[in-house]
PDB file of N, CA and C in Angstrom:
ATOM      1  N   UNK A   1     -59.779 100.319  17.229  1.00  0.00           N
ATOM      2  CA  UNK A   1     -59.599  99.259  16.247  1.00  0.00           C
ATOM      3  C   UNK A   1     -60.050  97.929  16.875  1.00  0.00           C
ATOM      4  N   UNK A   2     -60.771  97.243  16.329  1.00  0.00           N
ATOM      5  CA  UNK A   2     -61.331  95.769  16.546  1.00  0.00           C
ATOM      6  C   UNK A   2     -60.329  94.605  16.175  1.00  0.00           C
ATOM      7  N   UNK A   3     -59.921  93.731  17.153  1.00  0.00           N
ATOM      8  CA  UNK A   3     -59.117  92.706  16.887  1.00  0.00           C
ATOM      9  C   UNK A   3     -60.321  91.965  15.655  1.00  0.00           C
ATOM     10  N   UNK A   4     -59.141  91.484  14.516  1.00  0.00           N
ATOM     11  CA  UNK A   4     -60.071  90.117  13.668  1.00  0.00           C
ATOM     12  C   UNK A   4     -60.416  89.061  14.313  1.00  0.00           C
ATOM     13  N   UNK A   5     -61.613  88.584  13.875  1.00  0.00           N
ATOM     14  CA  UNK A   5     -62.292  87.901  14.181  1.00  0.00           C
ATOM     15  C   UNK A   5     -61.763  86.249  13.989  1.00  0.00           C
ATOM     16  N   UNK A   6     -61.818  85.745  14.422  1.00  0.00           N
ATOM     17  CA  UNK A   6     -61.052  84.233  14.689  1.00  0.00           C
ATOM     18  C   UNK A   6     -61.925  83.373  13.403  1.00  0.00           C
ATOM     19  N   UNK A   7     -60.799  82.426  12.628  1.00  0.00           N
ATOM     20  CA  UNK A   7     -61.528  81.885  11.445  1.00  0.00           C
ATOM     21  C   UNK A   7     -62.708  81.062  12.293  1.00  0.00           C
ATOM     22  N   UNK A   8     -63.804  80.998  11.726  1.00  0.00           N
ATOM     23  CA  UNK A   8     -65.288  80.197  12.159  1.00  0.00           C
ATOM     24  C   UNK A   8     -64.980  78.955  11.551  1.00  0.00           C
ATOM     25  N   UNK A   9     -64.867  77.615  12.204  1.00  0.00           N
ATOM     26  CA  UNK A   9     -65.369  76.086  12.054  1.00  0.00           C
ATOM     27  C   UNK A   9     -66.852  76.139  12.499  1.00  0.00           C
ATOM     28  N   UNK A  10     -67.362  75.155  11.497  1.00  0.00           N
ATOM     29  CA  UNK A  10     -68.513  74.126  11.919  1.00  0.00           C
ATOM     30  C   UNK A  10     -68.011  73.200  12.357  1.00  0.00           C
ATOM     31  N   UNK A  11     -68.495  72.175  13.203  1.00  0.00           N
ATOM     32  CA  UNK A  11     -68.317  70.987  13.378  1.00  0.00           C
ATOM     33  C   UNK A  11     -69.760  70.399  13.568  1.00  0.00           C
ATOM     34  N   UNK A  12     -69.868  69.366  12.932  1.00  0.00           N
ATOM     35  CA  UNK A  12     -71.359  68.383  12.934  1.00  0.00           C
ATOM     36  C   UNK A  12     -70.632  67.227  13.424  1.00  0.00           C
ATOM     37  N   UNK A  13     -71.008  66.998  14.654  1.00  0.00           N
ATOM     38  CA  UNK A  13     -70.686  65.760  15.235  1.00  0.00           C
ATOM     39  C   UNK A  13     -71.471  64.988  15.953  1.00  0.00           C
ATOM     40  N   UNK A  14     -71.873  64.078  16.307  1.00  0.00           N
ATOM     41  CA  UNK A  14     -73.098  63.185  17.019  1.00  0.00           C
ATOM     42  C   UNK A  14     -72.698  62.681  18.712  1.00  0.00           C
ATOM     43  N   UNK A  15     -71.045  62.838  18.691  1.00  0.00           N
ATOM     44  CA  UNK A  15     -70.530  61.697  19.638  1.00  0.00           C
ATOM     45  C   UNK A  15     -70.496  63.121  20.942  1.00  0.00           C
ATOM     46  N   UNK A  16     -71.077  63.235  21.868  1.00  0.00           N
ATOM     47  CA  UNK A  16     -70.758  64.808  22.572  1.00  0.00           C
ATOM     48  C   UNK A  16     -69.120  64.860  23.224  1.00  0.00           C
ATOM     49  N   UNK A  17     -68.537  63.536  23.418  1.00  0.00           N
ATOM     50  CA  UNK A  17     -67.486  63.405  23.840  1.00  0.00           C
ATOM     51  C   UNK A  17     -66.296  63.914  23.087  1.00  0.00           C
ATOM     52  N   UNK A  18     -66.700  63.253  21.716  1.00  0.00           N
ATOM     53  CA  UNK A  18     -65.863  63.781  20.701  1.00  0.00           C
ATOM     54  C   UNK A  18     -65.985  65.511  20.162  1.00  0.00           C
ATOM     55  N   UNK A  19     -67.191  65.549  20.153  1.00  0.00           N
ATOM     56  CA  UNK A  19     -67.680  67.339  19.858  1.00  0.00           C
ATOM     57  C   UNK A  19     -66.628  68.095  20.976  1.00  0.00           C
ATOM     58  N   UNK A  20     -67.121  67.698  22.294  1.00  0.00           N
ATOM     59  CA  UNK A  20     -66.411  68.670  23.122  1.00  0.00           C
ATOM     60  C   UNK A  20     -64.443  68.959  22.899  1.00  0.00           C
ATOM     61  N   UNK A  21     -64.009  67.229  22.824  1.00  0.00           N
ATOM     62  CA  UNK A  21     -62.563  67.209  22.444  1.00  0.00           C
ATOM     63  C   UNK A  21     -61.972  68.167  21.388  1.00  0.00           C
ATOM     64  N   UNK A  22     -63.219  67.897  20.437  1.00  0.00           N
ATOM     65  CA  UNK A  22     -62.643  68.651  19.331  1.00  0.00           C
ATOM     66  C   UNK A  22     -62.618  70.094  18.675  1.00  0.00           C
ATOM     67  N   UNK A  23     -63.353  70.470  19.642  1.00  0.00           N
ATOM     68  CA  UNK A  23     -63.910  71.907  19.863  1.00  0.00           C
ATOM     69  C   UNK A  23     -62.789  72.294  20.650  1.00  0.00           C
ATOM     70  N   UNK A  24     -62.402  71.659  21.933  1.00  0.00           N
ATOM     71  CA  UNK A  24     -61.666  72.298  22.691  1.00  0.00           C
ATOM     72  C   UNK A  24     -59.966  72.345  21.800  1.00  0.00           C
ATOM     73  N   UNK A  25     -59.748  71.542  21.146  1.00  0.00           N
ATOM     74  CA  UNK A  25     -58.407  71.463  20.404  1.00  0.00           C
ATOM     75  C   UNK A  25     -58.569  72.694  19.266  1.00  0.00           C
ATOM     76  N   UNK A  26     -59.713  72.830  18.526  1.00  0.00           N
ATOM     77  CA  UNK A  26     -59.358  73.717  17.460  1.00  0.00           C
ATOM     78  C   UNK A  26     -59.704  75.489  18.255  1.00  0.00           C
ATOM     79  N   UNK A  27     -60.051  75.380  19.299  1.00  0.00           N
ATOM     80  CA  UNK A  27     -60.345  76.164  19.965  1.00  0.00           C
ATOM     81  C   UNK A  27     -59.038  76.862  20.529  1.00  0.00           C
ATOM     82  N   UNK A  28     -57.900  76.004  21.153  1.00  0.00           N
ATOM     83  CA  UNK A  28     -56.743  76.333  21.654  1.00  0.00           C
ATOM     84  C   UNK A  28     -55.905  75.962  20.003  1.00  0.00           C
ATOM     85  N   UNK A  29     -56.575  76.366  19.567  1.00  0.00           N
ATOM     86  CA  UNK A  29     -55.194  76.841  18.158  1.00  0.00           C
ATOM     87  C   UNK A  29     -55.768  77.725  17.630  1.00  0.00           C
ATOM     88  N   UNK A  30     -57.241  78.286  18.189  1.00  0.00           N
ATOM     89  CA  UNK A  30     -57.346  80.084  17.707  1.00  0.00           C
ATOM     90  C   UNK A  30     -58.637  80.166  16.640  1.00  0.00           C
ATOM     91  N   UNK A  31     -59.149  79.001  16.739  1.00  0.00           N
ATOM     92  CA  UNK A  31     -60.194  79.542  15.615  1.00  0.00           C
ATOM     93  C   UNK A  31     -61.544  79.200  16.894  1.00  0.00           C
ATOM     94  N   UNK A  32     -62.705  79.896  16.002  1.00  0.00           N
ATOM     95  CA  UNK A  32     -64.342  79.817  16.449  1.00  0.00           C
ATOM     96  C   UNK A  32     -64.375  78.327  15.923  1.00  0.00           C
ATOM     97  N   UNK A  33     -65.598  77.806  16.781  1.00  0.00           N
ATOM     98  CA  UNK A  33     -66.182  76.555  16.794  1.00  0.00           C
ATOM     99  C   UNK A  33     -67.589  76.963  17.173  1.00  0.00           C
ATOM    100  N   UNK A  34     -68.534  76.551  15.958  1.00  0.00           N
ATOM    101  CA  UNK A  34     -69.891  76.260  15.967  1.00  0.00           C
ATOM    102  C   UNK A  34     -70.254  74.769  16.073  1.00  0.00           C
ATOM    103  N   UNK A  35     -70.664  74.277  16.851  1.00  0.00           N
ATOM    104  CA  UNK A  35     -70.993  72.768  16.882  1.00  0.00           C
ATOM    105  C   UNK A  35     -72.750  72.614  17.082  1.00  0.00           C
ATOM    106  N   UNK A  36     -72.818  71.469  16.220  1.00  0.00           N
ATOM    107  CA  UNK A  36     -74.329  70.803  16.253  1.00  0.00           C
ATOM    108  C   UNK A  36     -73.617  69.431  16.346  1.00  0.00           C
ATOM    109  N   UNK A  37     -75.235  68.817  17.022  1.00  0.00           N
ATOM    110  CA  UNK A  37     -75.148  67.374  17.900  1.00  0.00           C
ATOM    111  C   UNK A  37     -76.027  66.148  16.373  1.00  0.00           C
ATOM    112  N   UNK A  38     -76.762  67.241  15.172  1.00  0.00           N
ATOM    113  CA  UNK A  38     -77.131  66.105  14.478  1.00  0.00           C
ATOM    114  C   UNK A  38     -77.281  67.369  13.218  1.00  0.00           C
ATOM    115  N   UNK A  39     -77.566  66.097  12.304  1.00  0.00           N
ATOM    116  CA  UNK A  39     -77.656  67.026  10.651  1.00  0.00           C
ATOM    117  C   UNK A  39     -78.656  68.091  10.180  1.00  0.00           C
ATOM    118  N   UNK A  40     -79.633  67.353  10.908  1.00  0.00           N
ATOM    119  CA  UNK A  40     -80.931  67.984  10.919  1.00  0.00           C
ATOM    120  C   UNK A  40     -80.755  69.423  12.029  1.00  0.00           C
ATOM    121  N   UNK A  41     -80.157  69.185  13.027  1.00  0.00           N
ATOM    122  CA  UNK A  41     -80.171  70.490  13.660  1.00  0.00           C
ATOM    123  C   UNK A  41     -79.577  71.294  12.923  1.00  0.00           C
ATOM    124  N   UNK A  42     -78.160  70.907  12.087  1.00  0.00           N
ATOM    125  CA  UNK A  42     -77.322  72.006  11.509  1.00  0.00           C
ATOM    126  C   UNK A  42     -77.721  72.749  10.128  1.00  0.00           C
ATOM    127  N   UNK A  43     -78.960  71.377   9.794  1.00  0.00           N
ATOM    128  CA  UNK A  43     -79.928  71.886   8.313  1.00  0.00           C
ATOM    129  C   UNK A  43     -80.747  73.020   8.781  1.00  0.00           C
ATOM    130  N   UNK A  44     -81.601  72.824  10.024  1.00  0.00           N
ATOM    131  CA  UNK A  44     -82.163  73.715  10.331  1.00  0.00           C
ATOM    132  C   UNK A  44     -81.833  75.378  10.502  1.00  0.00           C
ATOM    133  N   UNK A  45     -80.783  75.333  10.741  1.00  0.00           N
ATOM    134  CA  UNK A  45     -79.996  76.479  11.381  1.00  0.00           C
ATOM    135  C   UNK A  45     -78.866  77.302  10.062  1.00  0.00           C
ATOM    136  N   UNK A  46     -78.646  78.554  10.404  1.00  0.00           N
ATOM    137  CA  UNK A  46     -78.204  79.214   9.551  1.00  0.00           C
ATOM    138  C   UNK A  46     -76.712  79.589   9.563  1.00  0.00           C
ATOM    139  N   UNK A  47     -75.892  79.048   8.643  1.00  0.00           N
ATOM    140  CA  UNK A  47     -74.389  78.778   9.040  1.00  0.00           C
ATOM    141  C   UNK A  47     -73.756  80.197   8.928  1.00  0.00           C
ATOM    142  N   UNK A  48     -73.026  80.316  10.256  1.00  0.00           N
ATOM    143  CA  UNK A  48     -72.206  82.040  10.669  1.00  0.00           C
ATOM    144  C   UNK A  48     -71.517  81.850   9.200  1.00  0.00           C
ATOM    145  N   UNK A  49     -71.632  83.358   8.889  1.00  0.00           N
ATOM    146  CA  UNK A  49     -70.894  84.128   7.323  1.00  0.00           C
ATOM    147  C   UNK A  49     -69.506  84.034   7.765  1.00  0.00           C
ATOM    148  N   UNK A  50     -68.769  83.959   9.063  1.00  0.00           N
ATOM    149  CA  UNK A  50     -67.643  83.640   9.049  1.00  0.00           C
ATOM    150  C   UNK A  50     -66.627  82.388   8.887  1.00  0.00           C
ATOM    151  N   UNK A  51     -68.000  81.224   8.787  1.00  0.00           N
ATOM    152  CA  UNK A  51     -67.001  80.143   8.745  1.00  0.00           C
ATOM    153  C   UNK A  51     -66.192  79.795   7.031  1.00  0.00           C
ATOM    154  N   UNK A  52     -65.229  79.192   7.666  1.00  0.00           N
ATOM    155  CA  UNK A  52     -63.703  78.835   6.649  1.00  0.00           C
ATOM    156  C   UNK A  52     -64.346  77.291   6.128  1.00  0.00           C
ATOM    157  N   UNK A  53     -64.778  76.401   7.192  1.00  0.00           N
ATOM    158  CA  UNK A  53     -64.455  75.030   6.548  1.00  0.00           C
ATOM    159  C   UNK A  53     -65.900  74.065   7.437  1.00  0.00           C
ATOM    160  N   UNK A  54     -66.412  73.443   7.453  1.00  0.00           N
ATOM    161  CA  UNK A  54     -67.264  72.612   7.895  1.00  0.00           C
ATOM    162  C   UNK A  54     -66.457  71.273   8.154  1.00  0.00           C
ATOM    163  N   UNK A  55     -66.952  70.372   9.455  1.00  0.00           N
ATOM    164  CA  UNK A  55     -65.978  69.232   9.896  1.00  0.00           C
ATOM    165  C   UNK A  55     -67.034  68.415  10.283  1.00  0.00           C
ATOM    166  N   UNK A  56     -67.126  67.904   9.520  1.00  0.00           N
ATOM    167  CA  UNK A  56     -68.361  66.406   9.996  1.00  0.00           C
ATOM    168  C   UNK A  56     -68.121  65.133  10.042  1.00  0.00           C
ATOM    169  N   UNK A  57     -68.674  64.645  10.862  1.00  0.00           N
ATOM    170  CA  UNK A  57     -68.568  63.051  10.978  1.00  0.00           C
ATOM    171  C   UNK A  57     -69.396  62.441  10.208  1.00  0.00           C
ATOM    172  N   UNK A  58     -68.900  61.291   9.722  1.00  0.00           N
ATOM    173  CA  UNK A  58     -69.542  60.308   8.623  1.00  0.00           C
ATOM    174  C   UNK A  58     -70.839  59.538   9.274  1.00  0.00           C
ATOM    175  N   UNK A  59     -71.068  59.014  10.194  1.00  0.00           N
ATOM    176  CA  UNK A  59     -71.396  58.201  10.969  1.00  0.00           C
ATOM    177  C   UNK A  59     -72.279  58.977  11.909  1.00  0.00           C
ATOM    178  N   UNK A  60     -73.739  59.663  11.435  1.00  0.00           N
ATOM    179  CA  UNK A  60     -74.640  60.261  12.084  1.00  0.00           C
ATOM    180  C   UNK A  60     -76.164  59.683  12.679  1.00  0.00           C
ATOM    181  N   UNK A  61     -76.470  60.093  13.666  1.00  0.00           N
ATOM    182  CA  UNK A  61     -78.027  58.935  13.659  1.00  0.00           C
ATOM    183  C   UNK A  61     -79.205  60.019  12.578  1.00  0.00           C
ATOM    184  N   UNK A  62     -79.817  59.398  11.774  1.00  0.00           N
ATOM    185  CA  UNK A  62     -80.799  60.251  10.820  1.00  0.00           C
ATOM    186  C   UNK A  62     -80.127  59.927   9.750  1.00  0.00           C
ATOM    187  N   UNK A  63     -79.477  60.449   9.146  1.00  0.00           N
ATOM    188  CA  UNK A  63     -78.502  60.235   7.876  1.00  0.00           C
ATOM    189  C   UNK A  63     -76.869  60.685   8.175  1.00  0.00           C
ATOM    190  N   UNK A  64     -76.539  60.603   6.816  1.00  0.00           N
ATOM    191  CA  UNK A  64     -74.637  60.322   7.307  1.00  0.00           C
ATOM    192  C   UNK A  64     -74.266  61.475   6.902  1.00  0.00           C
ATOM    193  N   UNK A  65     -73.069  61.766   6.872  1.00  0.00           N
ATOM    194  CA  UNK A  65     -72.547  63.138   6.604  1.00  0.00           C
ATOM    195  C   UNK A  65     -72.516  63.571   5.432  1.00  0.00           C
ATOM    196  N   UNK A  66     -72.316  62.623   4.637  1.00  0.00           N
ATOM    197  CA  UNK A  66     -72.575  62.648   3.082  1.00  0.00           C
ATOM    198  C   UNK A  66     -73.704  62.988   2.577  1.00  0.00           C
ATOM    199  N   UNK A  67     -75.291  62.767   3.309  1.00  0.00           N
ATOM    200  CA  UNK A  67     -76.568  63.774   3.060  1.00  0.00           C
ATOM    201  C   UNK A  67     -76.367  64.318   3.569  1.00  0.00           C
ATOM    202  N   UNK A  68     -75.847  64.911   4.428  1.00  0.00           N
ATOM    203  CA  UNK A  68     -76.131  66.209   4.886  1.00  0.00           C
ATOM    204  C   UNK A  68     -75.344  67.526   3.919  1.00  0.00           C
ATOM    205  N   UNK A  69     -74.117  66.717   3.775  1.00  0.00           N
ATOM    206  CA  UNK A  69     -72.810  67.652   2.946  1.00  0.00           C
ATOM    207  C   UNK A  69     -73.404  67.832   1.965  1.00  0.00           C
ATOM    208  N   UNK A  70     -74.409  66.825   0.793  1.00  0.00           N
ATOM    209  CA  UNK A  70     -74.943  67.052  -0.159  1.00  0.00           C
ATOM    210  C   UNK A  70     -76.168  68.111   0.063  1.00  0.00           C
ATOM    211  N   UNK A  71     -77.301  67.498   1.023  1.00  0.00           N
ATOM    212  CA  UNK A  71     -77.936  69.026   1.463  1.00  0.00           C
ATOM    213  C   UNK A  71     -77.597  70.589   1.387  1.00  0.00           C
ATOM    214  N   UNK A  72     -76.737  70.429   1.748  1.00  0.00           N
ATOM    215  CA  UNK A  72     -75.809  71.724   1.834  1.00  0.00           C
ATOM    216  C   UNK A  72     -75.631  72.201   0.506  1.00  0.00           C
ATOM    217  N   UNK A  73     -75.202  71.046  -0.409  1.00  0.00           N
ATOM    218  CA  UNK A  73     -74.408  71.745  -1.518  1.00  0.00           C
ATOM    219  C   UNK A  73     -76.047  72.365  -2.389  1.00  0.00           C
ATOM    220  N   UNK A  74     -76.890  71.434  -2.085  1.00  0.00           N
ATOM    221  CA  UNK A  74     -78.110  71.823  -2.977  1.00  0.00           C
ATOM    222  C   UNK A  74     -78.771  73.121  -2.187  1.00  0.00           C
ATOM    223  N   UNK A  75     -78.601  73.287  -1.007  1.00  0.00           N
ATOM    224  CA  UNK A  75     -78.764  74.897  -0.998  1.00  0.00           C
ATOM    225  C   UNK A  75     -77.728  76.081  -1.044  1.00  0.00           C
ATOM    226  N   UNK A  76     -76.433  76.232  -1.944  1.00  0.00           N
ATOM    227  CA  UNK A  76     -75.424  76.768  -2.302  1.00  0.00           C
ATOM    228  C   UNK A  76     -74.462  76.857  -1.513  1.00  0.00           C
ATOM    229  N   UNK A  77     -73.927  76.076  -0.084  1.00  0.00           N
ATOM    230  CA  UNK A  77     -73.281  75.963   0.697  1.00  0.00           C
ATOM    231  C   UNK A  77     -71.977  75.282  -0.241  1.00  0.00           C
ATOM    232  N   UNK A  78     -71.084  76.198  -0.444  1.00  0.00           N
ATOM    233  CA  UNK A  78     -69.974  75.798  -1.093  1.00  0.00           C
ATOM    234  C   UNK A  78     -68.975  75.613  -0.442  1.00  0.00           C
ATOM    235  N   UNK A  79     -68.878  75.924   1.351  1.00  0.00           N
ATOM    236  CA  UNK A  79     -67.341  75.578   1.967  1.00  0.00           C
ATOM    237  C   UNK A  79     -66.764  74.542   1.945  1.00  0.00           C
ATOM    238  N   UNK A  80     -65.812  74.443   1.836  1.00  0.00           N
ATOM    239  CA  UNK A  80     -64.868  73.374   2.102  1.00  0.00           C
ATOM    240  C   UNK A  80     -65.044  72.505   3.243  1.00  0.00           C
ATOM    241  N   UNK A  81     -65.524  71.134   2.970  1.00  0.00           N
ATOM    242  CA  UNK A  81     -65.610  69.844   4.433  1.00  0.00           C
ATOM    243  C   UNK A  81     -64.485  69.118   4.055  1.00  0.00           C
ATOM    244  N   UNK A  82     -63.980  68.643   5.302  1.00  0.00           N
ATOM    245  CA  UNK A  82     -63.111  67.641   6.007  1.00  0.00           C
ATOM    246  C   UNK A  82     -64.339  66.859   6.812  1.00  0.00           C
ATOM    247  N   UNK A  83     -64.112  65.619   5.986  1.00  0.00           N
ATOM    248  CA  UNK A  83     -65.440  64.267   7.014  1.00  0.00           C
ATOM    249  C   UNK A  83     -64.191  63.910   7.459  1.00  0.00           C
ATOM    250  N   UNK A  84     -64.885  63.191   9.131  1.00  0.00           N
ATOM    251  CA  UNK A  84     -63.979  62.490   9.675  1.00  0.00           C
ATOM    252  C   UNK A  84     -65.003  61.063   9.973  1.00  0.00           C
ATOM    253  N   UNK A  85     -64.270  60.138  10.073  1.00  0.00           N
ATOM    254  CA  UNK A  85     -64.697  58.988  10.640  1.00  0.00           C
ATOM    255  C   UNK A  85     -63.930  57.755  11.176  1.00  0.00           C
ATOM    256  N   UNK A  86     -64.328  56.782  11.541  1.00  0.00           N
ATOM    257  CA  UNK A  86     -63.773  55.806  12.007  1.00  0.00           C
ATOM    258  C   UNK A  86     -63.805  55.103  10.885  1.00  0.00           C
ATOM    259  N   UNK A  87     -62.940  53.909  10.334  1.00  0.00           N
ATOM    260  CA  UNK A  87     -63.132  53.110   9.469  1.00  0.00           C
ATOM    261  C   UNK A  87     -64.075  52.985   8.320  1.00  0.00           C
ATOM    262  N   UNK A  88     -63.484  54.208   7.720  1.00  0.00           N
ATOM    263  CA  UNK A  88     -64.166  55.008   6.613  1.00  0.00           C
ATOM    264  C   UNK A  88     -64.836  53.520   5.775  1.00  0.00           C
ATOM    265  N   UNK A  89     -66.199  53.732   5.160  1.00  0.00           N
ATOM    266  CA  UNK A  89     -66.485  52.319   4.144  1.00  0.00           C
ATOM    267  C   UNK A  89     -66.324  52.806   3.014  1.00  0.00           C
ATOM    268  N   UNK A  90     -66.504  52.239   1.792  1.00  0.00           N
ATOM    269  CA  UNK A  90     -66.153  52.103   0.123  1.00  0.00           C
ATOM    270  C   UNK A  90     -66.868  53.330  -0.194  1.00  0.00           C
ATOM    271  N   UNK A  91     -68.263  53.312   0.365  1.00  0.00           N
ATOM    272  CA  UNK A  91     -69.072  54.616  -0.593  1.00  0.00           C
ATOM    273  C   UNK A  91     -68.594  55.705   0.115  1.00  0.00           C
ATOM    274  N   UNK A  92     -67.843  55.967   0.982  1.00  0.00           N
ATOM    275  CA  UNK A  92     -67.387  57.350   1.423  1.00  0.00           C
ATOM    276  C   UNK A  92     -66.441  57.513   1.162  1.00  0.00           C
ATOM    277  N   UNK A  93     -65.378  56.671   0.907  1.00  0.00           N
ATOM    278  CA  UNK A  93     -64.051  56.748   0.126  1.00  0.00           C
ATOM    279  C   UNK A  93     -64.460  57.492  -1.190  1.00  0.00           C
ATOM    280  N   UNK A  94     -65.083  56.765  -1.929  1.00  0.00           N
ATOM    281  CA  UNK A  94     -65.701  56.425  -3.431  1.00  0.00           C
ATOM    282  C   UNK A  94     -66.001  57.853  -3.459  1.00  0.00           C
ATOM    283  N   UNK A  95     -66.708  58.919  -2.601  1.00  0.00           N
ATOM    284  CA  UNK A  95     -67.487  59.983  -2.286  1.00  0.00           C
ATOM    285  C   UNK A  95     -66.280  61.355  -2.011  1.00  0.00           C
ATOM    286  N   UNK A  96     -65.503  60.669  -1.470  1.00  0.00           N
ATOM    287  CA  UNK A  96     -64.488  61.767  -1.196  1.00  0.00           C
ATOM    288  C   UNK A  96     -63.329  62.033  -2.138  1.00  0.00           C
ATOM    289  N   UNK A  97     -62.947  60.794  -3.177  1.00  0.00           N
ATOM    290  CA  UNK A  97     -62.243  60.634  -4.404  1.00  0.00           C
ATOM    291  C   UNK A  97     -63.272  61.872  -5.227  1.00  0.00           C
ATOM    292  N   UNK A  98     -64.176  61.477  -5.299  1.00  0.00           N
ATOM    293  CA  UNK A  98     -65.411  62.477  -6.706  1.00  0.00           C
ATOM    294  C   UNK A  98     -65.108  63.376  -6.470  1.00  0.00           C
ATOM    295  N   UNK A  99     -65.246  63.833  -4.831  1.00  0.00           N
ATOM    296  CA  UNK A  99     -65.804  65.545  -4.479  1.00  0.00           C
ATOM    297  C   UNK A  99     -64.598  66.421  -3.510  1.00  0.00           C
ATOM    298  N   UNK A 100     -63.509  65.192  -3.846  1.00  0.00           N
ATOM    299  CA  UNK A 100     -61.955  65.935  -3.835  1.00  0.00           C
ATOM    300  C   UNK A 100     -62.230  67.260  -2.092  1.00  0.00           C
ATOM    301  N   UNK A 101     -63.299  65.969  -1.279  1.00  0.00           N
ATOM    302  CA  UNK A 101     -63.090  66.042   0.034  1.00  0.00           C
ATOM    303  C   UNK A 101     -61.784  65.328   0.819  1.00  0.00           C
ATOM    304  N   UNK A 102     -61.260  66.552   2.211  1.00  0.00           N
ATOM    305  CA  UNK A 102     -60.425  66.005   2.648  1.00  0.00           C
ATOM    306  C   UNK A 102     -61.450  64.863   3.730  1.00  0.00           C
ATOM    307  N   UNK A 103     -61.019  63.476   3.977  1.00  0.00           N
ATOM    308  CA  UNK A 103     -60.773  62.560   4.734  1.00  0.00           C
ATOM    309  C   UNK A 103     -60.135  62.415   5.951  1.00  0.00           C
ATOM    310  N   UNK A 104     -60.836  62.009   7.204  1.00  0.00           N
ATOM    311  CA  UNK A 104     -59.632  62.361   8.167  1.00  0.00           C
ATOM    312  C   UNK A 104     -59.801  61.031   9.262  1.00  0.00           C
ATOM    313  N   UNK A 105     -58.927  59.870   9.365  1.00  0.00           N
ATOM    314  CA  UNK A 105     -59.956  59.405  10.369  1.00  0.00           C
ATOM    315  C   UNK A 105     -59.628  59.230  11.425  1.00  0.00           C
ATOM    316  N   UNK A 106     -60.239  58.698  12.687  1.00  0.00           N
ATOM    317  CA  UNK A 106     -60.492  58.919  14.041  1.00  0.00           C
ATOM    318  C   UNK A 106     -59.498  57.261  14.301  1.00  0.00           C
ATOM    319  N   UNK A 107     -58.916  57.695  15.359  1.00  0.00           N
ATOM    320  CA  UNK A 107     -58.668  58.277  16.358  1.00  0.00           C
ATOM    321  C   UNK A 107     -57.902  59.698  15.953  1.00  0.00           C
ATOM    322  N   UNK A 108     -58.423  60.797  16.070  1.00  0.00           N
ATOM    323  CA  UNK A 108     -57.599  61.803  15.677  1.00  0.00           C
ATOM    324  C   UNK A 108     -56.183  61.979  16.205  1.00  0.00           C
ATOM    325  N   UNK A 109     -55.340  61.842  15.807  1.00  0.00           N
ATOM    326  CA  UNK A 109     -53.564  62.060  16.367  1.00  0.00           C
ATOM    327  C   UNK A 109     -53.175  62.673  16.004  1.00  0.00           C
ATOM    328  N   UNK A 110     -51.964  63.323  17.019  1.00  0.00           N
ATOM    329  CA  UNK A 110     -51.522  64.783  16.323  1.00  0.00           C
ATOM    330  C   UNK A 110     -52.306  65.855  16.644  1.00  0.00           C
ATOM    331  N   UNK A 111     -52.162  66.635  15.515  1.00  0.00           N
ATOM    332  CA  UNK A 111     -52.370  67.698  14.664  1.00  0.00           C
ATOM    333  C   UNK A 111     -53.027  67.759  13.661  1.00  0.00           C
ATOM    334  N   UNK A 112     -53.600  65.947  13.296  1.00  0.00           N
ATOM    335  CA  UNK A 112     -54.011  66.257  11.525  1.00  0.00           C
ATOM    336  C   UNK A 112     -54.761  67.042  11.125  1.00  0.00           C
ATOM    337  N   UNK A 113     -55.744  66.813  12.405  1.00  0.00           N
ATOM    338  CA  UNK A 113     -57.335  67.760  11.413  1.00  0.00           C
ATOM    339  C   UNK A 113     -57.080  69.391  11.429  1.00  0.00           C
ATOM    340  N   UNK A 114     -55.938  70.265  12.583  1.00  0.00           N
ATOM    341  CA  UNK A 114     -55.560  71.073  12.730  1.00  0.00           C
ATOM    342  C   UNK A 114     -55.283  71.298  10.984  1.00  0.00           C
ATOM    343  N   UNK A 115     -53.925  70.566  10.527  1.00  0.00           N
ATOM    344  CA  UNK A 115     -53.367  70.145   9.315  1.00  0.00           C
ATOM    345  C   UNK A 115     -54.424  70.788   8.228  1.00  0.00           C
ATOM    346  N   UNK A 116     -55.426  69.335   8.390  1.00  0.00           N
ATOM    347  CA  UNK A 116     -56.598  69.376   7.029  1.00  0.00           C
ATOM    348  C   UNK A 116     -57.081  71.286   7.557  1.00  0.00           C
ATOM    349  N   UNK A 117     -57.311  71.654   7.786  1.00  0.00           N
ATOM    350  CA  UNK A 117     -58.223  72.933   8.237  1.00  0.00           C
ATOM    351  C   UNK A 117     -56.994  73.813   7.473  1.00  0.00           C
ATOM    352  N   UNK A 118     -56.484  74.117   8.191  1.00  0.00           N
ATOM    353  CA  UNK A 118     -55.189  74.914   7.184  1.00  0.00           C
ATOM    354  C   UNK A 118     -54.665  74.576   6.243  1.00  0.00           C
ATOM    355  N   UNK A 119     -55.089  73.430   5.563  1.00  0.00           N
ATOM    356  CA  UNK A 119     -54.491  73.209   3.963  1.00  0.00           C
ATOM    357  C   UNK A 119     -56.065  73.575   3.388  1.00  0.00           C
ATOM    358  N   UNK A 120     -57.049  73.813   4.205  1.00  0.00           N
ATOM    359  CA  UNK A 120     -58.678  73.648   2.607  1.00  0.00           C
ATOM    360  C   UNK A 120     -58.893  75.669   3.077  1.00  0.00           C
ATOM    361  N   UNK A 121     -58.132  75.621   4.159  1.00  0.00           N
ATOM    362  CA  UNK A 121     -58.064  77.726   4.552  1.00  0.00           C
ATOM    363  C   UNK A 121     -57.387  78.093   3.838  1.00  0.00           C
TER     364      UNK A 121
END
């Protein structure tokens, strides 16, 4: 018998400091972590059939998380994102009210994004 397979995160993050932190936290609470360093790498690339939820940062060099999340949706990528950012601005608020995305922002404390991941699982 094969142990199950650990729920799959994306994470799209730009900052490597922050990628690694945050990889290593959702990592020691049991799930897979796929990480890309920009949007375009993660456009390029073909997202594991196991992931639960996608975790991106707002605040990307190329475009923001919000093209990319929209990218996604226009090629049928329907998972559930949690954007995170620092001092979220109006059109990403404005963006996450519409598309009844969870919001998360940085400095991450706690547990939250742990939180957000198991409330959109």
């Amino acid at each position: 018998m094969t142990p199950a397979s650990p729920p799959m995160v994306v994470l799209l993050e730009d900052d490597a400091a922050v990628r690694d932190a945050v990889k290593f936290s959702l990592e020691a609470e049991g799930f897979a972590v796929e990480t890309w360093e920009s949007a375009e790498s993660l456009l390029a690339a073909e997202i594991p059939a196991a992931t639960v939820c996608l975790v991106v940062d707002y605040y990307l060099y190329g475009m923001t998380g919000i093209e990319a999340v929209e990218e996604l949706r226009r090629r049928g990528v329907g998972l559930p994102v949690i954007m995170m950012t620092t001092v979220p601005p109006l059109i990403l608020r404005e963006w996450v009210a519409r598309t009844h995305t969870a919001l998360i922002e940085k400095p991450l404390l706690d547990d939250v994004l742990i939180g957000a991941i198991r409330e959109v699982v």
